[in-house]
PDB file of N, CA and C in Angstrom:
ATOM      1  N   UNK A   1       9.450  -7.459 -26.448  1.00  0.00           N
ATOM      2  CA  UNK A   1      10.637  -7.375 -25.649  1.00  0.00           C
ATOM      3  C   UNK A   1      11.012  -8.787 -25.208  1.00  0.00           C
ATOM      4  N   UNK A   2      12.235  -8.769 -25.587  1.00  0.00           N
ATOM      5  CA  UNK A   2      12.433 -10.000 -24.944  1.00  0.00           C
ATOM      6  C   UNK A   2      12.586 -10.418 -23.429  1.00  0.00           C
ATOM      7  N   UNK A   3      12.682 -11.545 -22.607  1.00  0.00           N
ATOM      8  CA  UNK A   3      12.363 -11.763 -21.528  1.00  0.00           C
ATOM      9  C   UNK A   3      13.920 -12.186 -20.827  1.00  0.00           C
ATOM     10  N   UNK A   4      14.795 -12.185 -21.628  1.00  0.00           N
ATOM     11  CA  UNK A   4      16.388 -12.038 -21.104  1.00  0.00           C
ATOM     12  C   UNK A   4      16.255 -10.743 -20.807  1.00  0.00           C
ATOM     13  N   UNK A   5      16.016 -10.113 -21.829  1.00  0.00           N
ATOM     14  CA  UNK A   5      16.714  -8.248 -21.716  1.00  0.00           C
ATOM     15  C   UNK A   5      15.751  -7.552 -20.752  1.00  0.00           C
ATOM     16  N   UNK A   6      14.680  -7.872 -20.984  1.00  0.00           N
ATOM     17  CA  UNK A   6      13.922  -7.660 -19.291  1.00  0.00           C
ATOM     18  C   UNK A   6      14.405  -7.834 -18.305  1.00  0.00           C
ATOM     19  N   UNK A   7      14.679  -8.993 -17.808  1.00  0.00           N
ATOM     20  CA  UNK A   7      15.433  -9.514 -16.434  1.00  0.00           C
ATOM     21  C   UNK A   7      16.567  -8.799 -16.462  1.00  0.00           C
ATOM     22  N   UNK A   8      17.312  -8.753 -17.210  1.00  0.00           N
ATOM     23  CA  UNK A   8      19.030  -8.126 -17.268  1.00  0.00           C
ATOM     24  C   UNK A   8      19.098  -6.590 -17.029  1.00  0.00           C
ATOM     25  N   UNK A   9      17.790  -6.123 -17.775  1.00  0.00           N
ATOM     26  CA  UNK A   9      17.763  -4.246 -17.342  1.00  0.00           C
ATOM     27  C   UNK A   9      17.143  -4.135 -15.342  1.00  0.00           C
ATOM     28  N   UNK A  10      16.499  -5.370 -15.848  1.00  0.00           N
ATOM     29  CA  UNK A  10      15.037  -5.204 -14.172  1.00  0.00           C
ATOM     30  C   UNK A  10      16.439  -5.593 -13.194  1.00  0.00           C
ATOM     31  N   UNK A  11      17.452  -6.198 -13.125  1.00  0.00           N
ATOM     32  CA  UNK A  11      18.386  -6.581 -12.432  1.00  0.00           C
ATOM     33  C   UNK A  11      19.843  -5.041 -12.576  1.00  0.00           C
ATOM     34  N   UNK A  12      19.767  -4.832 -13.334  1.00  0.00           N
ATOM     35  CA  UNK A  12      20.677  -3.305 -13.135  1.00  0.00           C
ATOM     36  C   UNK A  12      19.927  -2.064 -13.224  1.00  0.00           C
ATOM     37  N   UNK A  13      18.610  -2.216 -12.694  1.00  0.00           N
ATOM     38  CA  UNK A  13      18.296  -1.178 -12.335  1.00  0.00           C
ATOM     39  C   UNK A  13      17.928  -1.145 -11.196  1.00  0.00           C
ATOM     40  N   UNK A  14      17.721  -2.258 -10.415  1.00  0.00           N
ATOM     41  CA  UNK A  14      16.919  -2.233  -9.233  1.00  0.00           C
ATOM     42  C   UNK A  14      17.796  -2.465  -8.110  1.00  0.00           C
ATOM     43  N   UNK A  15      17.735  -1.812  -7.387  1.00  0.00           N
ATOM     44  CA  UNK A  15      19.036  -1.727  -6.045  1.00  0.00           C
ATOM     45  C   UNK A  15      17.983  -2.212  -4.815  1.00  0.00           C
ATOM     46  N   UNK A  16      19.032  -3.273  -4.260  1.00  0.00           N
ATOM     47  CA  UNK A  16      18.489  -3.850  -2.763  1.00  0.00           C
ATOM     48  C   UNK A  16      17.912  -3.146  -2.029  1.00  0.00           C
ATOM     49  N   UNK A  17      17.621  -1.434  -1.997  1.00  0.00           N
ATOM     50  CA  UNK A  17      17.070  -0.340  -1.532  1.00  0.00           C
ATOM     51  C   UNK A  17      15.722  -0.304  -1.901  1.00  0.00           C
ATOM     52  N   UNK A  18      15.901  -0.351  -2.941  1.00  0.00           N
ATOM     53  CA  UNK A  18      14.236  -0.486  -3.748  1.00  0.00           C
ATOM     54  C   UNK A  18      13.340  -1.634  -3.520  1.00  0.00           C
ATOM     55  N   UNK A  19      14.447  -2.974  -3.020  1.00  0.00           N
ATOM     56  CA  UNK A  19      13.238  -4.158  -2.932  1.00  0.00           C
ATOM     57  C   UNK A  19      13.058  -4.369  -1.504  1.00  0.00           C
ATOM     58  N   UNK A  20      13.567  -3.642  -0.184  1.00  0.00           N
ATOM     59  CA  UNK A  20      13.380  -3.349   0.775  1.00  0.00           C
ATOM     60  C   UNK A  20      12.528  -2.022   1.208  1.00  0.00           C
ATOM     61  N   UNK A  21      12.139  -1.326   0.689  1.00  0.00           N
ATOM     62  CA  UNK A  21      11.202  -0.322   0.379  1.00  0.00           C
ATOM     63  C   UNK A  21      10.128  -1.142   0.328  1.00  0.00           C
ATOM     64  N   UNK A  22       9.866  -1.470  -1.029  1.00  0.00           N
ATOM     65  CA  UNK A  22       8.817  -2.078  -1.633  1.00  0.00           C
ATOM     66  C   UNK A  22       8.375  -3.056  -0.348  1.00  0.00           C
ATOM     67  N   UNK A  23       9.284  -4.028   0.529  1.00  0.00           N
ATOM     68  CA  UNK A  23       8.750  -4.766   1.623  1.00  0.00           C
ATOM     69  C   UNK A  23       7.825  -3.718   2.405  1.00  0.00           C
ATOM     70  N   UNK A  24       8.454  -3.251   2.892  1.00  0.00           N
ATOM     71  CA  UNK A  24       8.231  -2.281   4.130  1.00  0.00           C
ATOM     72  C   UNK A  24       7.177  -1.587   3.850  1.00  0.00           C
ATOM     73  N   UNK A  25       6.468  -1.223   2.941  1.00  0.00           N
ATOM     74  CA  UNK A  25       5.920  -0.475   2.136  1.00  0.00           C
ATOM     75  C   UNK A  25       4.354  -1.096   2.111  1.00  0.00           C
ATOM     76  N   UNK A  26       5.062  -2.340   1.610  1.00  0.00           N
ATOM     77  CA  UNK A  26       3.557  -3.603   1.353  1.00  0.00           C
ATOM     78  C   UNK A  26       3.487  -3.696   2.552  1.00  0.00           C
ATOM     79  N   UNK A  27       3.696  -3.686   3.607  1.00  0.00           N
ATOM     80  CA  UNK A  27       3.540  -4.626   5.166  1.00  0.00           C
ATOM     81  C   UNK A  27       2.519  -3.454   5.284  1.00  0.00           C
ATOM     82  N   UNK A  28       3.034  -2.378   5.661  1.00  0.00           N
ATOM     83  CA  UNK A  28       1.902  -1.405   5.979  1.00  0.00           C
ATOM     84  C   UNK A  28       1.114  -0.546   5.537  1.00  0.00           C
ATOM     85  N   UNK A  29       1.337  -0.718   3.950  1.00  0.00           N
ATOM     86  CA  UNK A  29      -0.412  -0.868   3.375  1.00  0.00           C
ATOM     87  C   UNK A  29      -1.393  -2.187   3.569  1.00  0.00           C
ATOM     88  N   UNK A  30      -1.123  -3.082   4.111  1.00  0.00           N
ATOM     89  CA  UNK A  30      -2.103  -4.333   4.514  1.00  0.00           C
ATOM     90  C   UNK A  30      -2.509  -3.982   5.933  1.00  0.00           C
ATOM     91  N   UNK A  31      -1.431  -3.770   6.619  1.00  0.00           N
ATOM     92  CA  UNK A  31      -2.221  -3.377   7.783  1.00  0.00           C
ATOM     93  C   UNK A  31      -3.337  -2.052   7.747  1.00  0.00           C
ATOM     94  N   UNK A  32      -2.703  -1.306   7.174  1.00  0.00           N
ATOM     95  CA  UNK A  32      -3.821  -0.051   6.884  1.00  0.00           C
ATOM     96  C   UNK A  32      -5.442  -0.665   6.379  1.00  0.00           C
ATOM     97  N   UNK A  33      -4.939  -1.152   5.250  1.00  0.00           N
ATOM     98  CA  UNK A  33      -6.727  -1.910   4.357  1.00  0.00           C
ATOM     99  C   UNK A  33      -6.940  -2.896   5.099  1.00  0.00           C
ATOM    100  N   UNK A  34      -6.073  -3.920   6.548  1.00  0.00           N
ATOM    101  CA  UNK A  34      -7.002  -4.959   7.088  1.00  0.00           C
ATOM    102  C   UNK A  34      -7.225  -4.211   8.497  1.00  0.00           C
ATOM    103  N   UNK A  35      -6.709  -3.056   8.893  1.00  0.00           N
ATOM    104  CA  UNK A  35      -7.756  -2.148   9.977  1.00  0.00           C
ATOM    105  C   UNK A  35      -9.142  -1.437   9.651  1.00  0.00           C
ATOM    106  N   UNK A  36      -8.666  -0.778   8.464  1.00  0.00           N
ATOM    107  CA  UNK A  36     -10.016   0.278   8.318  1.00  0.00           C
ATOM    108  C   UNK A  36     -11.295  -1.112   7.995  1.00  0.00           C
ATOM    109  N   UNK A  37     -10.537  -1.762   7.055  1.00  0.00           N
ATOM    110  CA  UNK A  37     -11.899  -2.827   7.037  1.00  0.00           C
ATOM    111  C   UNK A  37     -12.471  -3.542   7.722  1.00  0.00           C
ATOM    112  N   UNK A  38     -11.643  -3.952   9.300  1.00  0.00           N
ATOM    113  CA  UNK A  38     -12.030  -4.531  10.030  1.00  0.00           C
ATOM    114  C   UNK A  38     -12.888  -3.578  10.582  1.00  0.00           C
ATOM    115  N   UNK A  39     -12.171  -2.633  10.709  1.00  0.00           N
ATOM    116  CA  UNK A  39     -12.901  -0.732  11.809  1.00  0.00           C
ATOM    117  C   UNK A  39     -14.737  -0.818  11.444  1.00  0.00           C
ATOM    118  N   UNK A  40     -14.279  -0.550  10.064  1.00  0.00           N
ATOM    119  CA  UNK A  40     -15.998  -0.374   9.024  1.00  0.00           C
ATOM    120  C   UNK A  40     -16.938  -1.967   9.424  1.00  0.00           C
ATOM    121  N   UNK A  41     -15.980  -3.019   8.741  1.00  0.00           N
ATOM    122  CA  UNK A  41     -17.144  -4.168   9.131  1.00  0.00           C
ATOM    123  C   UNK A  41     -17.619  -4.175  10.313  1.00  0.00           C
ATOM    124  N   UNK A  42     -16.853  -3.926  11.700  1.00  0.00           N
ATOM    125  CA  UNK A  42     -17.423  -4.256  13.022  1.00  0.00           C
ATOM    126  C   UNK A  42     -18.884  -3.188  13.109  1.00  0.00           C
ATOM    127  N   UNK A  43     -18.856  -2.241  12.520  1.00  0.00           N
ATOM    128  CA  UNK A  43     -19.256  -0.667  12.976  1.00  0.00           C
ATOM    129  C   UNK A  43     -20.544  -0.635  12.154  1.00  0.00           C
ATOM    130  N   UNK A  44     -20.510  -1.595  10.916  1.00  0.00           N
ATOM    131  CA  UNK A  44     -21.517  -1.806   9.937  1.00  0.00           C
ATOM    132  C   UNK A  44     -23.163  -2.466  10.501  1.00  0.00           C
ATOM    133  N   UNK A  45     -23.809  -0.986   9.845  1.00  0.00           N
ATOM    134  CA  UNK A  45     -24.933  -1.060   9.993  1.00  0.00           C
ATOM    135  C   UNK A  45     -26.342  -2.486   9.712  1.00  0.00           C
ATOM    136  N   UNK A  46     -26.898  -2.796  10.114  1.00  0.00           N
ATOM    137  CA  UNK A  46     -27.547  -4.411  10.080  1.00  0.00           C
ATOM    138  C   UNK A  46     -28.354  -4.346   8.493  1.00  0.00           C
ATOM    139  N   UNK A  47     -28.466  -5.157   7.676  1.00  0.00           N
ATOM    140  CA  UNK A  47     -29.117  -4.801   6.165  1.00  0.00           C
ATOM    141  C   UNK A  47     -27.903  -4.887   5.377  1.00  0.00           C
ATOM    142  N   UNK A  48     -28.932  -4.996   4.210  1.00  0.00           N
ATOM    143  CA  UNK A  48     -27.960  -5.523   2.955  1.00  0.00           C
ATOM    144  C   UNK A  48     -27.475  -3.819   2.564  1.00  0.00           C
ATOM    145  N   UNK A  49     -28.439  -2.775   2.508  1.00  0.00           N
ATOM    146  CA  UNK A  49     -27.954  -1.794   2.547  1.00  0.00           C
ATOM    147  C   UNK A  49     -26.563  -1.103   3.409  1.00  0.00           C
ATOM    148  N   UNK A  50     -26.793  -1.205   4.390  1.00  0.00           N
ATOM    149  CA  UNK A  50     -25.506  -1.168   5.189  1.00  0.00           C
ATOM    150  C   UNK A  50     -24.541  -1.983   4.899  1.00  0.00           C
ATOM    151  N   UNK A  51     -23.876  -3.027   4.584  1.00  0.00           N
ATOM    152  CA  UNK A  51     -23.171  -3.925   4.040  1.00  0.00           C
ATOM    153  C   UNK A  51     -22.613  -3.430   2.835  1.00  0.00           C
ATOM    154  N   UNK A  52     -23.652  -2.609   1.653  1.00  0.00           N
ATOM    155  CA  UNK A  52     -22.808  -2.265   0.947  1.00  0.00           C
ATOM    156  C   UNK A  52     -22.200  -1.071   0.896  1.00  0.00           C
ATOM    157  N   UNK A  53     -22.813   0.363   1.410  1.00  0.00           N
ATOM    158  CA  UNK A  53     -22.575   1.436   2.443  1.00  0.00           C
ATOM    159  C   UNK A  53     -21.113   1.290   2.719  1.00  0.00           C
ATOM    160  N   UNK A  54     -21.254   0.357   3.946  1.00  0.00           N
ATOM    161  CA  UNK A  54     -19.946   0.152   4.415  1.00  0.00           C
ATOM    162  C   UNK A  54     -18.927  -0.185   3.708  1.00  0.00           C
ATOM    163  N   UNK A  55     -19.104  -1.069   2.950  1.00  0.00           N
ATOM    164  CA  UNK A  55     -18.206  -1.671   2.250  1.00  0.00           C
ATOM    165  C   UNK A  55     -17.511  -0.318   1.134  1.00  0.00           C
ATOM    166  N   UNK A  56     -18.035   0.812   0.435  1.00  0.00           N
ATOM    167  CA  UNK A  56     -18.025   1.424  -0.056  1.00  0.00           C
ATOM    168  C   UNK A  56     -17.011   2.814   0.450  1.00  0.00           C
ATOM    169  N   UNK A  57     -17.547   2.896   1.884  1.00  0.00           N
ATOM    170  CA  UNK A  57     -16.524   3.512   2.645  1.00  0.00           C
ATOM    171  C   UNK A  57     -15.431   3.055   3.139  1.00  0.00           C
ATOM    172  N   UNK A  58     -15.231   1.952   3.517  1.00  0.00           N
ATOM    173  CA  UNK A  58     -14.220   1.664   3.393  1.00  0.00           C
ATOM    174  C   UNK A  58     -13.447   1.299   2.182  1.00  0.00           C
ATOM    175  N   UNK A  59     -13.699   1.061   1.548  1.00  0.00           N
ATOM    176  CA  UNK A  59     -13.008   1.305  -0.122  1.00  0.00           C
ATOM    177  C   UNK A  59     -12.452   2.248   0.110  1.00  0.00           C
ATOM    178  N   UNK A  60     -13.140   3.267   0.121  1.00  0.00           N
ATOM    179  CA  UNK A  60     -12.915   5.043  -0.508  1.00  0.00           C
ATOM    180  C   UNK A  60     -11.571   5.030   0.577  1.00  0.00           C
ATOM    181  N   UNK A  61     -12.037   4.572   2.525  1.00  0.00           N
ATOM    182  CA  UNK A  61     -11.247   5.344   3.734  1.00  0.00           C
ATOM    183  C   UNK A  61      -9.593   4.769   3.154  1.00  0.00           C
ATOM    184  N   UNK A  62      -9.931   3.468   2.977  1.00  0.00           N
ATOM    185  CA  UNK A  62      -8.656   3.027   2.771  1.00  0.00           C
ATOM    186  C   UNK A  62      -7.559   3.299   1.167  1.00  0.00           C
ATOM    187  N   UNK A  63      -8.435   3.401   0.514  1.00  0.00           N
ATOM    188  CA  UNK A  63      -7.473   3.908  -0.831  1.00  0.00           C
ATOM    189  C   UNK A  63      -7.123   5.529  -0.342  1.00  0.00           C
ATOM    190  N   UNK A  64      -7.326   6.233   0.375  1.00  0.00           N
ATOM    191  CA  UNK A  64      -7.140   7.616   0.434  1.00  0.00           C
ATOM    192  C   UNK A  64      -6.342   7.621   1.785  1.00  0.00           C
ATOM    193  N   UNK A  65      -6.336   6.350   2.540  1.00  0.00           N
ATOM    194  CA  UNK A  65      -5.485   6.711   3.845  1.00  0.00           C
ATOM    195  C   UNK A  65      -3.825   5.907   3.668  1.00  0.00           C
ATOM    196  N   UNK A  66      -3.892   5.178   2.127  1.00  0.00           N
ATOM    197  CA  UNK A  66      -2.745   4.791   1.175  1.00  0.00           C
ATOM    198  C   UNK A  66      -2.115   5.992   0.647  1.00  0.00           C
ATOM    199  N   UNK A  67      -3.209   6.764  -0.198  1.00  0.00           N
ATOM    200  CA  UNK A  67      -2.583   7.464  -0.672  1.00  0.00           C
ATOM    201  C   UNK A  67      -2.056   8.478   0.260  1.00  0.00           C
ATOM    202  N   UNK A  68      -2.369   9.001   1.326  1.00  0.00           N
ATOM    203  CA  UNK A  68      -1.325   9.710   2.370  1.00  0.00           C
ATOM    204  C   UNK A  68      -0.093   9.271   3.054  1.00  0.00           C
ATOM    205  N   UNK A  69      -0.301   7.841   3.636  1.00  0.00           N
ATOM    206  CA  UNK A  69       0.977   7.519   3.804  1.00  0.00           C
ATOM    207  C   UNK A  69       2.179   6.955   2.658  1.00  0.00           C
ATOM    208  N   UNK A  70       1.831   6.565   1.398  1.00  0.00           N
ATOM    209  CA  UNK A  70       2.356   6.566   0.666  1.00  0.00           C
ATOM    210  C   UNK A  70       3.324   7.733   0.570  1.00  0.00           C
ATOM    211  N   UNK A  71       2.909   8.669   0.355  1.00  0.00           N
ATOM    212  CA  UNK A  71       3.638  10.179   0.322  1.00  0.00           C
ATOM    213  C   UNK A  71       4.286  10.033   1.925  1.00  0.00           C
ATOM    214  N   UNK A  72       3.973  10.221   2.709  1.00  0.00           N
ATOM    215  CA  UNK A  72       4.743   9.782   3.931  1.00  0.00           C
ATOM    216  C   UNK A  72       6.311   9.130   4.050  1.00  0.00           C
ATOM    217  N   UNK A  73       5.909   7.461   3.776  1.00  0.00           N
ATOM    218  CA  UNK A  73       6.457   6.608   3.949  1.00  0.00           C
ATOM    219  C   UNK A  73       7.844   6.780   2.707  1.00  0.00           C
ATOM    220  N   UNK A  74       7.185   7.211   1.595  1.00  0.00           N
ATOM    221  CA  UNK A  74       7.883   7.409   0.113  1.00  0.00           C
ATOM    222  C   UNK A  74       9.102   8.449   0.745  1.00  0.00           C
ATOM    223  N   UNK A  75       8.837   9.815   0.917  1.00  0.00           N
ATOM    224  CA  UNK A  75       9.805  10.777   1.867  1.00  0.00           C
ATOM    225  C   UNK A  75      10.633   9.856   2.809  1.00  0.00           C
ATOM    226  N   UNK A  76      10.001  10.007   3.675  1.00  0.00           N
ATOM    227  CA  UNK A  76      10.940   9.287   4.977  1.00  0.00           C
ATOM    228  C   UNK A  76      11.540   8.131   4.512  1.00  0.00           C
ATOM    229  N   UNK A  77      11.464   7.256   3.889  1.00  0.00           N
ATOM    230  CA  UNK A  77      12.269   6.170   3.517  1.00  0.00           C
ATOM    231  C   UNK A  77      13.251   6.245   2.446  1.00  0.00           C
ATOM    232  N   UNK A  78      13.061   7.382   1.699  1.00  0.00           N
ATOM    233  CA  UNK A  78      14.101   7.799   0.408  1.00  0.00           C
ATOM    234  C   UNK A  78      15.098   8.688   1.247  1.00  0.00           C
ATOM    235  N   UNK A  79      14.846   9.252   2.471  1.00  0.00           N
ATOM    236  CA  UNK A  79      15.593  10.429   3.071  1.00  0.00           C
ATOM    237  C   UNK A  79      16.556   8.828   4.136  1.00  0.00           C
ATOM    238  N   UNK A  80      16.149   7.991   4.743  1.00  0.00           N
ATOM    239  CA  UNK A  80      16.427   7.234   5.405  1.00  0.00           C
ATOM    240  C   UNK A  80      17.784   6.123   4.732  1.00  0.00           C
ATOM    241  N   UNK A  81      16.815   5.706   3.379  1.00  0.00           N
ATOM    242  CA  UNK A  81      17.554   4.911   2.904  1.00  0.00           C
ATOM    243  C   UNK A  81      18.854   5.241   1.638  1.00  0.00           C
ATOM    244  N   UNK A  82      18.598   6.666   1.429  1.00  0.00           N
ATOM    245  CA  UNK A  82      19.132   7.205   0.209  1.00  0.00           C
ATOM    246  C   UNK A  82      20.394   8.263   0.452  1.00  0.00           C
ATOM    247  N   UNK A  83      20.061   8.487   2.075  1.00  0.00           N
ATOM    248  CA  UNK A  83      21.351   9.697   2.226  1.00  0.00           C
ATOM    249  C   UNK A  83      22.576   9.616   2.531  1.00  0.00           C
ATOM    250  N   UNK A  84      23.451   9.994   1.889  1.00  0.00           N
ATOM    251  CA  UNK A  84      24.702   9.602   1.864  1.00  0.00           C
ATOM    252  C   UNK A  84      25.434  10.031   3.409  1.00  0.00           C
TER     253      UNK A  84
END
């Protein structure tokens, strides 16, 4: 594919709606993965075992507390930003 006709479709398809989403979107999935990880590291048990434990749960807390507000945020912001 060429890299004109890329840019030229990626530019009429993508509406100022979509790249304001996408902001809003990223801001508070970082805050989500730099709470739970802060939450888990403070809370983390002493040992190399615990370290990785933790680290493991928070993996899991935070990819699964994305994937809920994702669905959340995805609704409410398509109903917000999309209704005529």
């Amino acid at each position: 594919m060429d890299g004109a006709y890329y840019w030229d479709n990626t530019i009429k398809f993508t509406d100022s709606k979509d790249v304001v989403i996408a902001l809003i979107k990223s801001f508070i999935f970082a805050v989500i993965i730099a709470a739970v990880a802060c939450h888990k590291g403070m809370n983390c048990p002493p040992g190399t075992a615990g370290v990785g434990k933790t680290t493991t749960e928070a993996v899991v807390n935070a990819s699964l507390s994305l994937l809920i507000v994702n669905f959340f945020l995805t609704v409410l912001l398509n109903a917000l930003l999309y209704s005529n």
